[in-house]
PDB file of N, CA and C in Angstrom:
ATOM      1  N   UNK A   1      64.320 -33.291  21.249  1.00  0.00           N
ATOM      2  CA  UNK A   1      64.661 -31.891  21.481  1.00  0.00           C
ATOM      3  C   UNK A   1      65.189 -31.299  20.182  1.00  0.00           C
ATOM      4  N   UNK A   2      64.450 -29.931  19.882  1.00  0.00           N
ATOM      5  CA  UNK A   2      65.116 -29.626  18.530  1.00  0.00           C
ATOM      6  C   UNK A   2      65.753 -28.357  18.864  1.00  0.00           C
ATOM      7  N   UNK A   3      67.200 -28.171  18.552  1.00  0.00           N
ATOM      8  CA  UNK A   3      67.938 -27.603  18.733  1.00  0.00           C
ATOM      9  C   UNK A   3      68.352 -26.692  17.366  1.00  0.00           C
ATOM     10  N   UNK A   4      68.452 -25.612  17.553  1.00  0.00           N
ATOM     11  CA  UNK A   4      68.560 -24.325  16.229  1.00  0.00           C
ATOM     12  C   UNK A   4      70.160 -23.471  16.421  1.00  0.00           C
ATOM     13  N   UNK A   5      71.105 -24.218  15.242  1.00  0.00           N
ATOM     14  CA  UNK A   5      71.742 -23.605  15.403  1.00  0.00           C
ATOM     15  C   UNK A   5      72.401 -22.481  14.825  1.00  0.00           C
ATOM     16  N   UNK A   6      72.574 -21.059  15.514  1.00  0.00           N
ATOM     17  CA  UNK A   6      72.493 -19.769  14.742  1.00  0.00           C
ATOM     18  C   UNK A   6      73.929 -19.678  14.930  1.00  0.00           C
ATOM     19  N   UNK A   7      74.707 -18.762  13.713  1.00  0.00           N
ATOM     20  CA  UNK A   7      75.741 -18.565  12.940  1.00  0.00           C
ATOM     21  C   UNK A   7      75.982 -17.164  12.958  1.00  0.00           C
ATOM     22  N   UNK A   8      76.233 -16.469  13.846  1.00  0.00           N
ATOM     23  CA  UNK A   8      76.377 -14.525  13.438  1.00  0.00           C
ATOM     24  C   UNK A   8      77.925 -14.375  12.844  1.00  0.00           C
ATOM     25  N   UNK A   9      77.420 -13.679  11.840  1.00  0.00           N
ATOM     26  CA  UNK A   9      78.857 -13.394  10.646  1.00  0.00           C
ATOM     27  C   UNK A   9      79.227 -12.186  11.041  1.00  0.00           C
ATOM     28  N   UNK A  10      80.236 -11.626  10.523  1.00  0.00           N
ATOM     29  CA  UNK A  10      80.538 -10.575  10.706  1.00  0.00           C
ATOM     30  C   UNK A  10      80.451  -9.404   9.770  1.00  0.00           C
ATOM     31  N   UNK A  11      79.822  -8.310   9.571  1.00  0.00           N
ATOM     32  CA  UNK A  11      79.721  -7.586   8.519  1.00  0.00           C
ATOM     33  C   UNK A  11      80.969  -7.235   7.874  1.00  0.00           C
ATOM     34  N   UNK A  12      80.662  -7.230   6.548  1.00  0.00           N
ATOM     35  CA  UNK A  12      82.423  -7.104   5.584  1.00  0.00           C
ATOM     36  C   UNK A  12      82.837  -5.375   5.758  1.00  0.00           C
ATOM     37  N   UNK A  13      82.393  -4.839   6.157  1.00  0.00           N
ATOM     38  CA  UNK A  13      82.644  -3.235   6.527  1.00  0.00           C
ATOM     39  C   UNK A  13      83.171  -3.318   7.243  1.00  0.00           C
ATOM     40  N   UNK A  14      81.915  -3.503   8.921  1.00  0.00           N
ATOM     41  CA  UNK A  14      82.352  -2.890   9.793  1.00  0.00           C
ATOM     42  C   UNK A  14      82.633  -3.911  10.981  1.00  0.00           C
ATOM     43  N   UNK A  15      82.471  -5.143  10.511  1.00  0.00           N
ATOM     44  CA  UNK A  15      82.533  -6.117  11.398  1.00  0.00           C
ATOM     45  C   UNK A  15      81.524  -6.470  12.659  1.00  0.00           C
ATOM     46  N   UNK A  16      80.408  -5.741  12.303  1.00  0.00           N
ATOM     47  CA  UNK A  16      79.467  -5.701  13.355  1.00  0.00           C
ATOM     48  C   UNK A  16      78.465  -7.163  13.115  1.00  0.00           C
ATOM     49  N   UNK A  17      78.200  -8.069  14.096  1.00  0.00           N
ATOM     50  CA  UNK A  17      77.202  -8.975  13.668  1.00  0.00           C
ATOM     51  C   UNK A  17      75.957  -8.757  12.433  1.00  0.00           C
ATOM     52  N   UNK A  18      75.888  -9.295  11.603  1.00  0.00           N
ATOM     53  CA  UNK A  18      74.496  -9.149  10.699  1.00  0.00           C
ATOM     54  C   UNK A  18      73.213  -9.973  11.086  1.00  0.00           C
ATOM     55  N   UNK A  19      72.398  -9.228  10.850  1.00  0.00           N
ATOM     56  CA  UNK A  19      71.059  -9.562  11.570  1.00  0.00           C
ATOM     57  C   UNK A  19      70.763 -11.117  10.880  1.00  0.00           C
ATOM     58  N   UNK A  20      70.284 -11.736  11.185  1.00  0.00           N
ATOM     59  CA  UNK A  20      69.945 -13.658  10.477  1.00  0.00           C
ATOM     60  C   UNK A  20      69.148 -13.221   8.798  1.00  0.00           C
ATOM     61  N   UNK A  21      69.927 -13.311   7.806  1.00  0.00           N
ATOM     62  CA  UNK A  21      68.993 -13.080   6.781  1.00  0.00           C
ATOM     63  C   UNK A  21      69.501 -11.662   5.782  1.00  0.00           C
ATOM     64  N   UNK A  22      70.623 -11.456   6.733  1.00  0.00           N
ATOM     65  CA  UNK A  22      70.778  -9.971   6.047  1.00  0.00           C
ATOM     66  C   UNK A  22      72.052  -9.690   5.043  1.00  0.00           C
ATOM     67  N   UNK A  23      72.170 -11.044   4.470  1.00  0.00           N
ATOM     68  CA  UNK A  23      73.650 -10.784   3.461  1.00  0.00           C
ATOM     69  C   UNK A  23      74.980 -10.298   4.290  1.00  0.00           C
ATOM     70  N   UNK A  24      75.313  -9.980   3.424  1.00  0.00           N
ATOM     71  CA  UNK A  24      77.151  -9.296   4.075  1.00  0.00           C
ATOM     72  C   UNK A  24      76.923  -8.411   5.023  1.00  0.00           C
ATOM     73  N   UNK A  25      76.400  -7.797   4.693  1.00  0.00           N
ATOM     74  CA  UNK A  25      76.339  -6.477   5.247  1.00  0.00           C
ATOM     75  C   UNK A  25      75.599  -6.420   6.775  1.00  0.00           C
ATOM     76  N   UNK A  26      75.948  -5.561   7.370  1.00  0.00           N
ATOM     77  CA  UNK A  26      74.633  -5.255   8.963  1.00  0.00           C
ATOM     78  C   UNK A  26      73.561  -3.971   8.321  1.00  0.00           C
ATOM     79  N   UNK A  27      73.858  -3.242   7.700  1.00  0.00           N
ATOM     80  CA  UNK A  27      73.400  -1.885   7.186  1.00  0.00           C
ATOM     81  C   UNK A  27      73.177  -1.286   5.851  1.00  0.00           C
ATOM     82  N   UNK A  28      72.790  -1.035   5.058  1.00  0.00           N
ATOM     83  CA  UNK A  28      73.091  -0.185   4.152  1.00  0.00           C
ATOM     84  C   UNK A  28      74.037   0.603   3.586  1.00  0.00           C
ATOM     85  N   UNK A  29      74.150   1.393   4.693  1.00  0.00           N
ATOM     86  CA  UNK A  29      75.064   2.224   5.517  1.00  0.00           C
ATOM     87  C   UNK A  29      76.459   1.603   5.145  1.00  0.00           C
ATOM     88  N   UNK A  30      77.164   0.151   5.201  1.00  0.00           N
ATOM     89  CA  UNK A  30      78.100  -0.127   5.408  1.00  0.00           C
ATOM     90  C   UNK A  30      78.485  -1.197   3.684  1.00  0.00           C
ATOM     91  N   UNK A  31      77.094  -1.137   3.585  1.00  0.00           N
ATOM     92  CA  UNK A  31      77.174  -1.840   2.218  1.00  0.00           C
ATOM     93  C   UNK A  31      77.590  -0.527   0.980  1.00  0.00           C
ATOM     94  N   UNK A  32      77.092   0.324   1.618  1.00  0.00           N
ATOM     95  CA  UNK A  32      77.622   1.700   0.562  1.00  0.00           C
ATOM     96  C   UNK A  32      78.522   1.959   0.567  1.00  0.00           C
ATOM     97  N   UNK A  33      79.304   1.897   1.714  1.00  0.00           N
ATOM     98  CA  UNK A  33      80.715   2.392   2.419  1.00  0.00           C
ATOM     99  C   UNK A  33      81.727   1.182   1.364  1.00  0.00           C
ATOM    100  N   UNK A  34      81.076  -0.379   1.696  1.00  0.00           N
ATOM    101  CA  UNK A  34      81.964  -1.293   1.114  1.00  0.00           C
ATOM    102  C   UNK A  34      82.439  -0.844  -0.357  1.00  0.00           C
ATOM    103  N   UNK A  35      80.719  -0.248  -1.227  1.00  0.00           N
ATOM    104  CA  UNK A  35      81.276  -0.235  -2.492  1.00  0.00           C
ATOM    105  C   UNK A  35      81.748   0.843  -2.916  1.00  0.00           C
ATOM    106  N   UNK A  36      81.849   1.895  -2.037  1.00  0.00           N
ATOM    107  CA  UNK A  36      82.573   3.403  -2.418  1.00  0.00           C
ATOM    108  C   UNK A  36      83.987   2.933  -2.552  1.00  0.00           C
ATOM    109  N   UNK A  37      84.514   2.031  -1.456  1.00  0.00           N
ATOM    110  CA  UNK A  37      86.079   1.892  -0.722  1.00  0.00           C
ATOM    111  C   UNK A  37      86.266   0.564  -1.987  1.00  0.00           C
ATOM    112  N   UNK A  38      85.324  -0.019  -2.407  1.00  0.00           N
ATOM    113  CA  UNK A  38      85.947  -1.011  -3.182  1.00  0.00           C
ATOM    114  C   UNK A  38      86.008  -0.805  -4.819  1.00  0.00           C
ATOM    115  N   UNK A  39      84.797   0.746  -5.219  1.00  0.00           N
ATOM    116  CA  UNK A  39      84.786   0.999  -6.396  1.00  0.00           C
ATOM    117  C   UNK A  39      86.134   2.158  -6.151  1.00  0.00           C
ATOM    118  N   UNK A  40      86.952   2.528  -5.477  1.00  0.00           N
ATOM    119  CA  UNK A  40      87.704   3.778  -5.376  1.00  0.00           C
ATOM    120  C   UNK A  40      89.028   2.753  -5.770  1.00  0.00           C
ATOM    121  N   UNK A  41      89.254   1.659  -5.353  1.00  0.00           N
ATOM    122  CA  UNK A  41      90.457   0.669  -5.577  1.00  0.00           C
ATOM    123  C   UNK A  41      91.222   0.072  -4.481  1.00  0.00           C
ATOM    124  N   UNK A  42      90.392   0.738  -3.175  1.00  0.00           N
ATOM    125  CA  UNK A  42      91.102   0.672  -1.730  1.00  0.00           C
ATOM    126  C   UNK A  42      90.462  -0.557  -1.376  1.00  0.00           C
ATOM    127  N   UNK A  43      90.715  -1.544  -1.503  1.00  0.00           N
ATOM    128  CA  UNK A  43      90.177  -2.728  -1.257  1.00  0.00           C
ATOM    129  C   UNK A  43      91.053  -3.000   0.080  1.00  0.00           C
ATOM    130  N   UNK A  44      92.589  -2.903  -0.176  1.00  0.00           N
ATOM    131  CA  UNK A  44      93.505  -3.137   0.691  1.00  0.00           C
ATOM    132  C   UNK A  44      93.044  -2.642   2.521  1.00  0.00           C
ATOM    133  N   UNK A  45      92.618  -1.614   2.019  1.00  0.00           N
ATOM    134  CA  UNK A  45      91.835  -1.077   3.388  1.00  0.00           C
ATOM    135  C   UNK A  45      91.569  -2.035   4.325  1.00  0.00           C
ATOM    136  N   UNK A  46      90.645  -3.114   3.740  1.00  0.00           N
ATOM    137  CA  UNK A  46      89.821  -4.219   4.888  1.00  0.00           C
ATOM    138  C   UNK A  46      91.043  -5.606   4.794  1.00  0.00           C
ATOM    139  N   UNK A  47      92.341  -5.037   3.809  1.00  0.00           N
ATOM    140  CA  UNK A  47      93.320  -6.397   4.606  1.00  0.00           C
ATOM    141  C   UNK A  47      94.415  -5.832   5.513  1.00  0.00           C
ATOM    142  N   UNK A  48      94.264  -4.455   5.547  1.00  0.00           N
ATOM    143  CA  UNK A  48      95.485  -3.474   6.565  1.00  0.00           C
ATOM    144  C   UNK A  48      95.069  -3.629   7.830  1.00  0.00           C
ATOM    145  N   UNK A  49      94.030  -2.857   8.307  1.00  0.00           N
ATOM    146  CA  UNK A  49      93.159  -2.695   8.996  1.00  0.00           C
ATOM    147  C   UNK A  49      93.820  -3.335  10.334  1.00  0.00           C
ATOM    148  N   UNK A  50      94.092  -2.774  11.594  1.00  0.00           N
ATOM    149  CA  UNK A  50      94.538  -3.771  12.728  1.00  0.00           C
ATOM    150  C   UNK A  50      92.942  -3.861  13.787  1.00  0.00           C
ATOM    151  N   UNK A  51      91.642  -3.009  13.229  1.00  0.00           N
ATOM    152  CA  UNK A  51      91.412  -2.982  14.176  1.00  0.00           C
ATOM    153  C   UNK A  51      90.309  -4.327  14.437  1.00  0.00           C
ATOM    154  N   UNK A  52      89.585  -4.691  15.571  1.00  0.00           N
ATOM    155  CA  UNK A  52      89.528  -6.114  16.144  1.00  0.00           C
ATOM    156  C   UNK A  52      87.702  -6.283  15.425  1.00  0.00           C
ATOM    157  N   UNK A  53      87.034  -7.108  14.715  1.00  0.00           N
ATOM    158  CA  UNK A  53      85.790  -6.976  14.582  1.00  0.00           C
ATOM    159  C   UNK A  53      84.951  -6.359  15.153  1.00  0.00           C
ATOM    160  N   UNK A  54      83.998  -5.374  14.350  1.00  0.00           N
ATOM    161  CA  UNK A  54      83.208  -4.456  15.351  1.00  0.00           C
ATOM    162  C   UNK A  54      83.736  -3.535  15.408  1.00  0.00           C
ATOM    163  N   UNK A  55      85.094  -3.091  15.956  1.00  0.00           N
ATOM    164  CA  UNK A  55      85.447  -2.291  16.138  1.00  0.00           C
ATOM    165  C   UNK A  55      85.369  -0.368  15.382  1.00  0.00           C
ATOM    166  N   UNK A  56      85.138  -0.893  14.017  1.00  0.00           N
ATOM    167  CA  UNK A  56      84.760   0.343  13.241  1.00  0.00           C
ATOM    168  C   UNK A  56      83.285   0.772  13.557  1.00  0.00           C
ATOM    169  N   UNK A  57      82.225   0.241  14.321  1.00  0.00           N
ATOM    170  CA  UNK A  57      81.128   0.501  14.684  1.00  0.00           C
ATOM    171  C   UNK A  57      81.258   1.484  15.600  1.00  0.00           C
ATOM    172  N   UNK A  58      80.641   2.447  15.821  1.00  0.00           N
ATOM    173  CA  UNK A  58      80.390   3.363  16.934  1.00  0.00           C
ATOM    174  C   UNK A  58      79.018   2.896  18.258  1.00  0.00           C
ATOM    175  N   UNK A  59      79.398   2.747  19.251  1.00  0.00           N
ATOM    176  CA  UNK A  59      78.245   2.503  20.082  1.00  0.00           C
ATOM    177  C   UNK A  59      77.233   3.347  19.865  1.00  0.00           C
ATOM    178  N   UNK A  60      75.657   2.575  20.108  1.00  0.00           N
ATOM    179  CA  UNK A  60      74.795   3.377  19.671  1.00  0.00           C
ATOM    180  C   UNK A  60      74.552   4.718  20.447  1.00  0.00           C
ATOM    181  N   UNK A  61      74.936   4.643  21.528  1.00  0.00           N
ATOM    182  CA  UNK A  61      74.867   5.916  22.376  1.00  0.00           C
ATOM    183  C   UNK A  61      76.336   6.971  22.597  1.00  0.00           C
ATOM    184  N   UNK A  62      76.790   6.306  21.627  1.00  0.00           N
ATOM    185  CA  UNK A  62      78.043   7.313  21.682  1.00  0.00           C
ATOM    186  C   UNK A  62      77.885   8.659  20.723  1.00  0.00           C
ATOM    187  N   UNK A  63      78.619   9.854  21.340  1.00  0.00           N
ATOM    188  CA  UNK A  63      78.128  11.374  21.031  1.00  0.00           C
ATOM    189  C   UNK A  63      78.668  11.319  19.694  1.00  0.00           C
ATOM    190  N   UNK A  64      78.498  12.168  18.585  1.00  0.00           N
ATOM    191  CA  UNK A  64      78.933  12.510  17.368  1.00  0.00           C
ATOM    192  C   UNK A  64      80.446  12.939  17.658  1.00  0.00           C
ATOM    193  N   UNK A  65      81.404  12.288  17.016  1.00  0.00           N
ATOM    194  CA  UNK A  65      82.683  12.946  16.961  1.00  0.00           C
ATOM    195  C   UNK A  65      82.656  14.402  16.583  1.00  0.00           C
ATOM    196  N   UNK A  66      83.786  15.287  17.387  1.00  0.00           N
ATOM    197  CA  UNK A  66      84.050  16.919  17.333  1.00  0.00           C
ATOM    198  C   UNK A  66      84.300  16.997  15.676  1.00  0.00           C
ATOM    199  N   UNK A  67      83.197  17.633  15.247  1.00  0.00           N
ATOM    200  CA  UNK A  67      83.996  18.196  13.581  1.00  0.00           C
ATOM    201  C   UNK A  67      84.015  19.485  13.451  1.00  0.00           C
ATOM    202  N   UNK A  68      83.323  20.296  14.084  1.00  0.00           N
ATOM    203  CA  UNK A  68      83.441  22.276  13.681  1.00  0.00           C
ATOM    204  C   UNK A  68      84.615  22.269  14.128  1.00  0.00           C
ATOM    205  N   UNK A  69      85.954  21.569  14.563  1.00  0.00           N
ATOM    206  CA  UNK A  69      87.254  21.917  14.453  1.00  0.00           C
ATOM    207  C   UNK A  69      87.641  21.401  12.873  1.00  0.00           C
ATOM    208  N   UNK A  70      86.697  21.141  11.838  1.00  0.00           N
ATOM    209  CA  UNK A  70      87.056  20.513  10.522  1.00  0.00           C
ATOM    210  C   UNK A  70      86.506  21.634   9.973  1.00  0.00           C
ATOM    211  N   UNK A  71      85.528  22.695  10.107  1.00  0.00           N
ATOM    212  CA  UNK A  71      84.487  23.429   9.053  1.00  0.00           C
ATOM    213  C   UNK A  71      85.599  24.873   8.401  1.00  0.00           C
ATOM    214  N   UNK A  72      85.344  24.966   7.897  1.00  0.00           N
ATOM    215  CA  UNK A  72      85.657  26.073   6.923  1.00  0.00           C
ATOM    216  C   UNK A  72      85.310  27.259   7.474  1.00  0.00           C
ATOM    217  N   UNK A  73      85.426  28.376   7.889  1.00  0.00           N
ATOM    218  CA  UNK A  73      85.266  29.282   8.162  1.00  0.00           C
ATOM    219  C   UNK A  73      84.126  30.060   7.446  1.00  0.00           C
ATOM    220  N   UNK A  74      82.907  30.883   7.662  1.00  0.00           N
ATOM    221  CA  UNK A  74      81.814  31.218   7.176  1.00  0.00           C
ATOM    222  C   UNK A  74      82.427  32.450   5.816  1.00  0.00           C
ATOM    223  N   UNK A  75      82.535  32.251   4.720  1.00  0.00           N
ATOM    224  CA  UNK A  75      82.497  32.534   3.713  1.00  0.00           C
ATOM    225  C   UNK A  75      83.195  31.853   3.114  1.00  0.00           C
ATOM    226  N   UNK A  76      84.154  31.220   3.786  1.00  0.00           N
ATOM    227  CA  UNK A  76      85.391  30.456   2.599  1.00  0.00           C
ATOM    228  C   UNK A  76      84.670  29.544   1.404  1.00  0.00           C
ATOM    229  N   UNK A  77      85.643  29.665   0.700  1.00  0.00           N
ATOM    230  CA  UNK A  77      85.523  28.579  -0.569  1.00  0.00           C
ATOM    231  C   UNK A  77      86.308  27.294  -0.379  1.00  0.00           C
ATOM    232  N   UNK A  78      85.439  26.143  -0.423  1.00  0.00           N
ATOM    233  CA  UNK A  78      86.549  25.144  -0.353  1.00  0.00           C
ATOM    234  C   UNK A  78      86.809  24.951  -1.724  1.00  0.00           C
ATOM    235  N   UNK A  79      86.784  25.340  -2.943  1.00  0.00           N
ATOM    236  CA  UNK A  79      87.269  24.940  -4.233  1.00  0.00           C
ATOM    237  C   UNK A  79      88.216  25.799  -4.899  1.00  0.00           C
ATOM    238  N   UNK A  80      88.564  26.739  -3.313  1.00  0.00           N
ATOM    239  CA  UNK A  80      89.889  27.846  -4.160  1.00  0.00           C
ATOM    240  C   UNK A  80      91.373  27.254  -3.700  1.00  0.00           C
ATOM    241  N   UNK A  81      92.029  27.458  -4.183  1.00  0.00           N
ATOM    242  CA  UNK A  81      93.294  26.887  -4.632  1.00  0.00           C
ATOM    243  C   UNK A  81      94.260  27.655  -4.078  1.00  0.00           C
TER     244      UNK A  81
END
């Protein structure tokens, strides 16, 4: 009997399983994220962090978080002071 045994890691982002074959990362997406947060100096980020693996993933069917309570009002400048 030959028996195959598979290993799912956890992505260094977002903690989401990585597909068999796919480096650190699950995404692109999270591999960009790693090196924005790790070229910015916030490395500390992924040793603070309380939340549980996976957890920074959004379910795939979950709605877009509310942001037009974030937008700027239609003419504003965001670069005025």
């Amino acid at each position: 009997m030959n028996q195959t045994l598979r290993i799912t890691i956890p992505c260094e982002h977002c903690g989401a399983p990585v597909p068999p074959g796919g480096g650190a990362f699950c995404c692109v997406g999270c591999e960009a994220a790693r090196g924005l947060v790790s070229g910015l100096g916030l490395d500390a980020f992924y040793r603070r962090r309380p939340a549980a693996p996976g957890a920074q993933r959004p379910e795939p069917d979950a709605p877009p978080p509310p942001l037009a309570s974030h937008a700027l009002p239609d003419g504003a400048d965001a670069h005025t002071l």
